[in-house]
C-alpha atoms as a PDB file:
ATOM      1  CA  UNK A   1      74.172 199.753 -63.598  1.00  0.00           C
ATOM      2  CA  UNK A   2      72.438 199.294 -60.517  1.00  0.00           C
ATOM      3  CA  UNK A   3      68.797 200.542 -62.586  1.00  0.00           C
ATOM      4  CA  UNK A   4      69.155 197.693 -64.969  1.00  0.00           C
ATOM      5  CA  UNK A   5      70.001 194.990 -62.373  1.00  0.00           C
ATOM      6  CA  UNK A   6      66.708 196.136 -60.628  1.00  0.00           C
ATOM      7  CA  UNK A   7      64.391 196.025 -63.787  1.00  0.00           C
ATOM      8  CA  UNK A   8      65.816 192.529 -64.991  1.00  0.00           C
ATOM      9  CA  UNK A   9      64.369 190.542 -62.367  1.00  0.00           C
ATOM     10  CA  UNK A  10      60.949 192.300 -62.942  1.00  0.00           C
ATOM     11  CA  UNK A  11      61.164 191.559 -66.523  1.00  0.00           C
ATOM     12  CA  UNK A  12      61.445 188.137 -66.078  1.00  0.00           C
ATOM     13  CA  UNK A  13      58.571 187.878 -63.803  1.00  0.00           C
ATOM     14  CA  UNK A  14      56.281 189.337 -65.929  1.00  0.00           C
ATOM     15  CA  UNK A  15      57.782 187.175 -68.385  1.00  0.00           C
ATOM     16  CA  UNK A  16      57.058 184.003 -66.421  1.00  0.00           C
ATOM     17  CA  UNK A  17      53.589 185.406 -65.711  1.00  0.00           C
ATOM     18  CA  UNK A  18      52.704 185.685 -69.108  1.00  0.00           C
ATOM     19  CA  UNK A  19      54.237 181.859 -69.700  1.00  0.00           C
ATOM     20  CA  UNK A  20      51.851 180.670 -66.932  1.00  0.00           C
ATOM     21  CA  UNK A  21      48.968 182.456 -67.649  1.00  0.00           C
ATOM     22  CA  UNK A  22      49.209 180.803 -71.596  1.00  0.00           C
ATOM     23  CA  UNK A  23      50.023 177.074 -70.226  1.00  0.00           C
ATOM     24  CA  UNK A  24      46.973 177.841 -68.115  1.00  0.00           C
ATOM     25  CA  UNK A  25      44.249 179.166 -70.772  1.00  0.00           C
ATOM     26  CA  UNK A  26      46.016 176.770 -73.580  1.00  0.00           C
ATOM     27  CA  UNK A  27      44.742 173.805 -71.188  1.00  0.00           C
ATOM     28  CA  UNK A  28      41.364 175.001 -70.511  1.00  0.00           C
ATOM     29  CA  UNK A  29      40.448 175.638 -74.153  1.00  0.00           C
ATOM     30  CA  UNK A  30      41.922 172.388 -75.142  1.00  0.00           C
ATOM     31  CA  UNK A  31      39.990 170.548 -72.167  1.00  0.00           C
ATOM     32  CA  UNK A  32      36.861 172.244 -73.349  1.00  0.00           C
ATOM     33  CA  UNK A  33      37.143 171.022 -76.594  1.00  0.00           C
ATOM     34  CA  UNK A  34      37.748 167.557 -76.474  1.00  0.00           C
ATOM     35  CA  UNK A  35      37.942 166.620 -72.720  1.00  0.00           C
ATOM     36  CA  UNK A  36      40.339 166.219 -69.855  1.00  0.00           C
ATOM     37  CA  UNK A  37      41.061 162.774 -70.528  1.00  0.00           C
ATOM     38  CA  UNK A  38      41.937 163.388 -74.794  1.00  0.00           C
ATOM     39  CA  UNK A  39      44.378 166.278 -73.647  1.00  0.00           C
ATOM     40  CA  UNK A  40      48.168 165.528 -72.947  1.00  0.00           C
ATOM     41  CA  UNK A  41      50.506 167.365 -71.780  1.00  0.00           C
ATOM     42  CA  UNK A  42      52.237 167.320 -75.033  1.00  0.00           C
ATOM     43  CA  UNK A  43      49.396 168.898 -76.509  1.00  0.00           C
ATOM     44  CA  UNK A  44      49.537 171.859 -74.097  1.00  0.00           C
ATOM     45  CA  UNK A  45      52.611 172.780 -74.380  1.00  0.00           C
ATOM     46  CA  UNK A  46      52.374 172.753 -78.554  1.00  0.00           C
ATOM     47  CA  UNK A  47      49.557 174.913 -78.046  1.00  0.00           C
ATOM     48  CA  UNK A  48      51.047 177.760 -75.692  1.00  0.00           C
ATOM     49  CA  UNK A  49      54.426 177.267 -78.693  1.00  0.00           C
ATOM     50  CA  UNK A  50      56.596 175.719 -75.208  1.00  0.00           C
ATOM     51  CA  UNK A  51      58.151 172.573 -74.531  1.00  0.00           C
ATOM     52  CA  UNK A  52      56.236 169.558 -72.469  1.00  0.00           C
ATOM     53  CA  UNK A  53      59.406 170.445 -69.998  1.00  0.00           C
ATOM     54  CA  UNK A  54      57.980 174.251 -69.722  1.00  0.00           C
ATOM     55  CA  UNK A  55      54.338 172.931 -68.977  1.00  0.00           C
ATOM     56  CA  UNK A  56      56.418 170.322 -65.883  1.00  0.00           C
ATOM     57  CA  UNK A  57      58.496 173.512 -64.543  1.00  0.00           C
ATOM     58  CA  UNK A  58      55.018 175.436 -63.679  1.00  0.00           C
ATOM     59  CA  UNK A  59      52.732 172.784 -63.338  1.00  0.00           C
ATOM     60  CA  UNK A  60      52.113 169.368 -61.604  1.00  0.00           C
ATOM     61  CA  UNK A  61      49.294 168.301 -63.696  1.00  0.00           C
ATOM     62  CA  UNK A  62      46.234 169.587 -66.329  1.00  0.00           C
ATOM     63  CA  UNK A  63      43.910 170.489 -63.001  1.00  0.00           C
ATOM     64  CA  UNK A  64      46.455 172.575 -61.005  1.00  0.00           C
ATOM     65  CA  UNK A  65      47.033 174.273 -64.563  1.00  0.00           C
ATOM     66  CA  UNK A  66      43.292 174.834 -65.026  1.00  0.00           C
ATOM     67  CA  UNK A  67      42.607 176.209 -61.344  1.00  0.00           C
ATOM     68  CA  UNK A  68      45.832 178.373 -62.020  1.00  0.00           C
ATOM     69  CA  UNK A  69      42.885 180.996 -63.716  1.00  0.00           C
ATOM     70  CA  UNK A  70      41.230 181.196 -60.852  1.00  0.00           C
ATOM     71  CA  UNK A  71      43.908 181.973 -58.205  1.00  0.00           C
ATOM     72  CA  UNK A  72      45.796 184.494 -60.889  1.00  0.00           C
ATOM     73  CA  UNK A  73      41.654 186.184 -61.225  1.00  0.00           C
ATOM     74  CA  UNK A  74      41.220 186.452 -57.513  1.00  0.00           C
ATOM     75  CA  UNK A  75      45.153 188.027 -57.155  1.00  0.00           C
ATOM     76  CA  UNK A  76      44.218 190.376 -59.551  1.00  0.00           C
ATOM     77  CA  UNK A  77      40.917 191.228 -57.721  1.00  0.00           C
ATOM     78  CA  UNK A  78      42.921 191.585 -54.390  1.00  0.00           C
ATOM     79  CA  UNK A  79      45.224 193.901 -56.466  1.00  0.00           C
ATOM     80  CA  UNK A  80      42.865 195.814 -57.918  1.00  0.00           C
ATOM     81  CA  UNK A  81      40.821 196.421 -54.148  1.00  0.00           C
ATOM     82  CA  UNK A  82      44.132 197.723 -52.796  1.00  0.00           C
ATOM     83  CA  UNK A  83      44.524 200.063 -56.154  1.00  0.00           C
ATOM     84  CA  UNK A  84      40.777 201.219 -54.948  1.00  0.00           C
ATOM     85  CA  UNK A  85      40.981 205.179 -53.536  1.00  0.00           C
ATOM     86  CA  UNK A  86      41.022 205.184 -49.550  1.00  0.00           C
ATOM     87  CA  UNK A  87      38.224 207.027 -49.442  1.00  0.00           C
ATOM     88  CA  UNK A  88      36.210 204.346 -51.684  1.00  0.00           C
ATOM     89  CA  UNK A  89      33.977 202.777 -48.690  1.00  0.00           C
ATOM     90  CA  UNK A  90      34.687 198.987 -48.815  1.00  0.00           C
ATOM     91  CA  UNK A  91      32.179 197.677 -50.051  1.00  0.00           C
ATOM     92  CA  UNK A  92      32.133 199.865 -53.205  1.00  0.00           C
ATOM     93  CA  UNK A  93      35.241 198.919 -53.815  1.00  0.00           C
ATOM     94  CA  UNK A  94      34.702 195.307 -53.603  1.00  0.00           C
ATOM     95  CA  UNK A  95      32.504 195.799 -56.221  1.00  0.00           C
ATOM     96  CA  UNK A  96      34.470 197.381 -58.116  1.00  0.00           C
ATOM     97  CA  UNK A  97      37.278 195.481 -57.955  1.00  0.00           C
ATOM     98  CA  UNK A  98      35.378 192.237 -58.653  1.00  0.00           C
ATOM     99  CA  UNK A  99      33.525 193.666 -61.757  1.00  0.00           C
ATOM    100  CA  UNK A 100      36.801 195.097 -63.256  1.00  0.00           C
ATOM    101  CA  UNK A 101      38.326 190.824 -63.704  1.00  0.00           C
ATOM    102  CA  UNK A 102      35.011 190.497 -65.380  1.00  0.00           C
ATOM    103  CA  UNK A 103      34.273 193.789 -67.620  1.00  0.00           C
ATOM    104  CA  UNK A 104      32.898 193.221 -71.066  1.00  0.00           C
ATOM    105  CA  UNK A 105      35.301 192.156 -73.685  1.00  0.00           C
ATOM    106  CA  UNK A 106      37.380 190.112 -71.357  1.00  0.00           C
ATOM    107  CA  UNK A 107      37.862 187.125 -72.753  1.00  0.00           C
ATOM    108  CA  UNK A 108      41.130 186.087 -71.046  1.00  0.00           C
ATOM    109  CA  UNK A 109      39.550 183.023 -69.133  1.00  0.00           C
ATOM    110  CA  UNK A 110      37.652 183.114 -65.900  1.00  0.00           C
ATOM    111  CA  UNK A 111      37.547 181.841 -62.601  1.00  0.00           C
ATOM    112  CA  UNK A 112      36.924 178.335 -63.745  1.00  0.00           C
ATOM    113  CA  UNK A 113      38.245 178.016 -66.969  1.00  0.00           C
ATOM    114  CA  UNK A 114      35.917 179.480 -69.574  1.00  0.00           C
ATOM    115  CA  UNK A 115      36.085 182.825 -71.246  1.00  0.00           C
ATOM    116  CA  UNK A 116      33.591 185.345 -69.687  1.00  0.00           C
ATOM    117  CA  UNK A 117      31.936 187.902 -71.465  1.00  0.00           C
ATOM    118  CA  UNK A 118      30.309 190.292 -69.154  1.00  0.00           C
ATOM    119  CA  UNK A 119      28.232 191.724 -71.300  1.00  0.00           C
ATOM    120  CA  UNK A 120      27.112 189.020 -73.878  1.00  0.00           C
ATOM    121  CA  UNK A 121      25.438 185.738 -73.351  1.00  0.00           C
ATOM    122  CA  UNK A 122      28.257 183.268 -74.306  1.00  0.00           C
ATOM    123  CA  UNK A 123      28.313 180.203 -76.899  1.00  0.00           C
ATOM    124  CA  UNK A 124      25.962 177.388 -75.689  1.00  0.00           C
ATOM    125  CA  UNK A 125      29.081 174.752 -76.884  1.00  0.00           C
ATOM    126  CA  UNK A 126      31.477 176.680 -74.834  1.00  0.00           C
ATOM    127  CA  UNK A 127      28.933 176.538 -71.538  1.00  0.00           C
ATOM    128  CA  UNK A 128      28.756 173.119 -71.924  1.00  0.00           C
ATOM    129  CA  UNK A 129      32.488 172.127 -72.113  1.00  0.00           C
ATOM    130  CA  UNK A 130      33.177 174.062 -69.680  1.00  0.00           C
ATOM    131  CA  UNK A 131      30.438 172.173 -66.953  1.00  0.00           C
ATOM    132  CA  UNK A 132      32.020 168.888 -67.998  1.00  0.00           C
ATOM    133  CA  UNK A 133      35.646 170.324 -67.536  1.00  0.00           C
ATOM    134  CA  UNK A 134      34.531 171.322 -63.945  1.00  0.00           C
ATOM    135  CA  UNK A 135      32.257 168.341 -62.838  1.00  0.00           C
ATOM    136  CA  UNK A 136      35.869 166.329 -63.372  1.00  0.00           C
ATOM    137  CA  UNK A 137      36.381 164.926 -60.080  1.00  0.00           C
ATOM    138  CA  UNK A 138      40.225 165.359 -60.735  1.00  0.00           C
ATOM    139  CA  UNK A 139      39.420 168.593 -60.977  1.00  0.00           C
ATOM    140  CA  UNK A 140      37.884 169.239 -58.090  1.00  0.00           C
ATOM    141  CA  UNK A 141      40.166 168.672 -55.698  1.00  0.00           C
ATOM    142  CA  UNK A 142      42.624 171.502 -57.495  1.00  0.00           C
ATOM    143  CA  UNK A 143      39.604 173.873 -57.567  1.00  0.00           C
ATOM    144  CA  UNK A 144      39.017 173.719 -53.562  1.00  0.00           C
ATOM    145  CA  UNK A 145      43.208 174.514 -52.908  1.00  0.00           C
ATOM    146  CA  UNK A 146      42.575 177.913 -55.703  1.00  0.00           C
ATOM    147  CA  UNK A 147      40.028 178.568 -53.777  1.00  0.00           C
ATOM    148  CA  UNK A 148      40.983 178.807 -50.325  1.00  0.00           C
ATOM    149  CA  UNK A 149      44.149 180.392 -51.841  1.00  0.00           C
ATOM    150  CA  UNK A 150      42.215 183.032 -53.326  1.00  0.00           C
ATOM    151  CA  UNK A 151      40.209 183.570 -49.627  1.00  0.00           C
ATOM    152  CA  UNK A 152      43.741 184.247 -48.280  1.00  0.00           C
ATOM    153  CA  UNK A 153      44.565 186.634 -50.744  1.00  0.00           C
ATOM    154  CA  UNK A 154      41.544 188.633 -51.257  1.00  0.00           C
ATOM    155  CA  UNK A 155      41.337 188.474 -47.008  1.00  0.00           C
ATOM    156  CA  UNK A 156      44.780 189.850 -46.793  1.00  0.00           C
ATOM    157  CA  UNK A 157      43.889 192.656 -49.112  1.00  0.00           C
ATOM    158  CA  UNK A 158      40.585 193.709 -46.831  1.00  0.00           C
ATOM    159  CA  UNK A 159      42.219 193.009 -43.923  1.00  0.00           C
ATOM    160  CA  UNK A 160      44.384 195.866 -44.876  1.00  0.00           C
ATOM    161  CA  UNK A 161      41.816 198.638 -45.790  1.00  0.00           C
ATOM    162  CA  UNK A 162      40.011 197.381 -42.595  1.00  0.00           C
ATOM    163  CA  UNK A 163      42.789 198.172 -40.510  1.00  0.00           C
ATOM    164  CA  UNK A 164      41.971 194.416 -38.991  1.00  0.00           C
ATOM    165  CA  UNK A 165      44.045 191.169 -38.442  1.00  0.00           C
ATOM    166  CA  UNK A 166      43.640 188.473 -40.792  1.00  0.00           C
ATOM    167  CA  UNK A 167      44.244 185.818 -38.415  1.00  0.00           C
ATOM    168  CA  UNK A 168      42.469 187.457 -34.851  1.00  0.00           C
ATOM    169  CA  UNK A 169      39.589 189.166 -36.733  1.00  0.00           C
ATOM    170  CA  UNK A 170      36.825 187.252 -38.198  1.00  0.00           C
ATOM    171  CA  UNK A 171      36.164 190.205 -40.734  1.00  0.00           C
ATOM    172  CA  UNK A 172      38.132 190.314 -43.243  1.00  0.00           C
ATOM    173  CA  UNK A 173      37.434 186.291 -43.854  1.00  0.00           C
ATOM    174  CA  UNK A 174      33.568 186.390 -43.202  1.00  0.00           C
ATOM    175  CA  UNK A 175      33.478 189.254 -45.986  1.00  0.00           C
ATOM    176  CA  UNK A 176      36.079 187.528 -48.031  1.00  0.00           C
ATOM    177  CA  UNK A 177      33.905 184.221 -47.942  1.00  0.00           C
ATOM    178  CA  UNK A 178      30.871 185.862 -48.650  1.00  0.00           C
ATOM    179  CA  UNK A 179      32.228 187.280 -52.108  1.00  0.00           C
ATOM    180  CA  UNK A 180      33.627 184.297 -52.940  1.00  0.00           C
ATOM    181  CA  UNK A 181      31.038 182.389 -52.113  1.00  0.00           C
ATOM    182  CA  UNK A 182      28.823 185.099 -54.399  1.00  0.00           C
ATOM    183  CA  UNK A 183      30.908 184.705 -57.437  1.00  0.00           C
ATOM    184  CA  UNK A 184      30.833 180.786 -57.040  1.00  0.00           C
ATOM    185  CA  UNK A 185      26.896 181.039 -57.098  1.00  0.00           C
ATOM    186  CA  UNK A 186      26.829 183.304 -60.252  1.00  0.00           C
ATOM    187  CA  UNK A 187      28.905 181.000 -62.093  1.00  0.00           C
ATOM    188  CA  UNK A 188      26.493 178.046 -61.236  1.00  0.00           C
ATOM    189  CA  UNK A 189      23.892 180.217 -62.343  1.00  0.00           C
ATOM    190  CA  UNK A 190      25.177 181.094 -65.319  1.00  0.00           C
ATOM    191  CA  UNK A 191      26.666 177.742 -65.915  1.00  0.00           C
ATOM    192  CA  UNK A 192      22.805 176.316 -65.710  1.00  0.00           C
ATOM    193  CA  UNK A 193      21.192 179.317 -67.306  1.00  0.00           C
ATOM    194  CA  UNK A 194      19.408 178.233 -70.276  1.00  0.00           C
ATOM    195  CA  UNK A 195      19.354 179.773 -72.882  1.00  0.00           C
ATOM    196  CA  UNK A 196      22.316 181.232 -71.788  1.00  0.00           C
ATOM    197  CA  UNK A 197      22.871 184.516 -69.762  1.00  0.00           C
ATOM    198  CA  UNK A 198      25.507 187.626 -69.515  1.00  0.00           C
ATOM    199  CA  UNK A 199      27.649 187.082 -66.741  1.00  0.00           C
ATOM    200  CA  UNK A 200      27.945 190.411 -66.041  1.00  0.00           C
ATOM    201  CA  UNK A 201      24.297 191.339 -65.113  1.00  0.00           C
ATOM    202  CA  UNK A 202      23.986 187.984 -62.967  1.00  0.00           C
ATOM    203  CA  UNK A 203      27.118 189.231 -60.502  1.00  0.00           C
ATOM    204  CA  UNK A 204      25.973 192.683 -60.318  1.00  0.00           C
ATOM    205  CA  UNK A 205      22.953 191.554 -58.549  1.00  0.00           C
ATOM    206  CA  UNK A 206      25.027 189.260 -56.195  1.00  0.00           C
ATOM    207  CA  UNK A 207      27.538 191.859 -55.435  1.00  0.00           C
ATOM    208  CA  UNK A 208      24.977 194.694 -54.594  1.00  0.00           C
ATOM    209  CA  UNK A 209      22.965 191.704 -52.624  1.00  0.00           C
ATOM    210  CA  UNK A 210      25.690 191.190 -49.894  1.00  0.00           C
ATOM    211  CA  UNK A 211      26.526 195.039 -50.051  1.00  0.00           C
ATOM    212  CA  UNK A 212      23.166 195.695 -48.808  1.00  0.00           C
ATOM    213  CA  UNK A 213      23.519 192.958 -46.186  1.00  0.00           C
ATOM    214  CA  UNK A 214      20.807 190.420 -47.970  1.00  0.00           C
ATOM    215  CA  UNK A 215      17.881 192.351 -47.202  1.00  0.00           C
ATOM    216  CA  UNK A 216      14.884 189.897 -47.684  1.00  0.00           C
ATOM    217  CA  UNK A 217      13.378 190.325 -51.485  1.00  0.00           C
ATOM    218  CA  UNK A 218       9.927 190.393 -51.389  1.00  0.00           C
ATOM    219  CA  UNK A 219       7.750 187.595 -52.852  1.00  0.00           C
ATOM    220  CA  UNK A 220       6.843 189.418 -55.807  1.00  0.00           C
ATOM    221  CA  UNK A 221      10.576 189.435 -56.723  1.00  0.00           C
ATOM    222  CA  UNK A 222      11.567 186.539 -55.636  1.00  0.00           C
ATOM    223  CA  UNK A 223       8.971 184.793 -57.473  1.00  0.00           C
ATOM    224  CA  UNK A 224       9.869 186.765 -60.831  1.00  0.00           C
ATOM    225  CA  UNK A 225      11.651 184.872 -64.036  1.00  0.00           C
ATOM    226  CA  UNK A 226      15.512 183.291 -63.337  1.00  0.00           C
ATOM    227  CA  UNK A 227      17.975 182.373 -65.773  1.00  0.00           C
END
């Protein structure tokens, strides 16, 4: 008796996870294709197979459901950094943890609302609905509260490997910061990158950038080809 009463409530988290997560990823596709403005709420919810009602219970409008990928990514980052072995130093497992939300063959949305392949340049179309959907001023609002959210978490998560204090210590924020900041320039990059660029490769390179502490390339390198 006492067993089941335990499980149930777990169930139906990961049951409301997996609700959110398709209201979410129903809205971005649909926003890609046709635009933020040609997308109703209606047409959500028929998409993710839910009523309008559902789409109201977990969301206040299409932008907090779009940024919704972002904060679930970076939750599953901080996660993944705690999952990391102890004796993983930090920022190995950083990388790590990053890299595994954005592996190859993930195409279950990233942190801005397009589906991120790490290993395969993605669908020039795709790229381009997806700048639109972001360049939404409406938008953009949403996107700045996901991402201090996901500072706090992934902060929280470091601050505990660390051993520091998330609100005394300026570590665990300066490094969370700087790997969000990382990941925002990547997906500029790749946003821009024309033709169009694995994901994958471009975050590497950031990632093992700020592990080194952003030694100064050389000017043969830095002069060499971008995306």
């Amino acid at each position: 008796m006492d067993t089941g009463k335990s499980e149930r409530p777990g169930l139906r988290e990961r049951k409301k996870q997996e609700t959110r997560a398709a209201l979410s990823w129903a809205t971005i596709r649909l926003v890609v294709e046709r635009g933020l403005d040609a997308v109703r709420v209606e047409d959500i919810a028929a998409e993710a197979g839910v009523s309008p009602r559902t789409f109201n219970n977990y969301f206040s409008g299409k932008g907090e459901a779009i940024a919704a990928r972002h904060l679930d990514r970076a939750r599953r980052v901080a996660e993944e950094l705690r999952a990391r072995p102890e004796s993983e130093p930090l920022w190995e497992a950083i990388r790590n943890a990053v890299q595994t939300q954005f592996s190859p063959g993930d195409t279950s949305g990233d942190a801005v609302g397009g589906a991120v392949d790490g290993g395969r340049a993605p669908d020039r179309r795709w790229i381009t609905g997806v700048s639109l959907m972001i360049s939404e001023p409406s938008l953009q609002g949403e996107m700045f509260k996901a991402n201090a959210a996901a500072e706090a978490e992934l902060a929280a998560a470091i601050a505990e490997r660390t051993g520091t204090d998330v609100v005394r210590d300026l570590y665990p924020r300066l490094v969370s910061g700087a790997v969000g900041a990382a990941v925002s320039l990547v997906m500029e990059r790749w946003l821009r990158a024309d033709p169009p660029v694995p994901f994958g490769p471009l975050l590497r390179d950031a990632l093992g950038q700020l592990a080194a502490g952003l030694p100064v390339p050389d000017r043969e390198e830095a002069a060499g080809p971008r995306p």
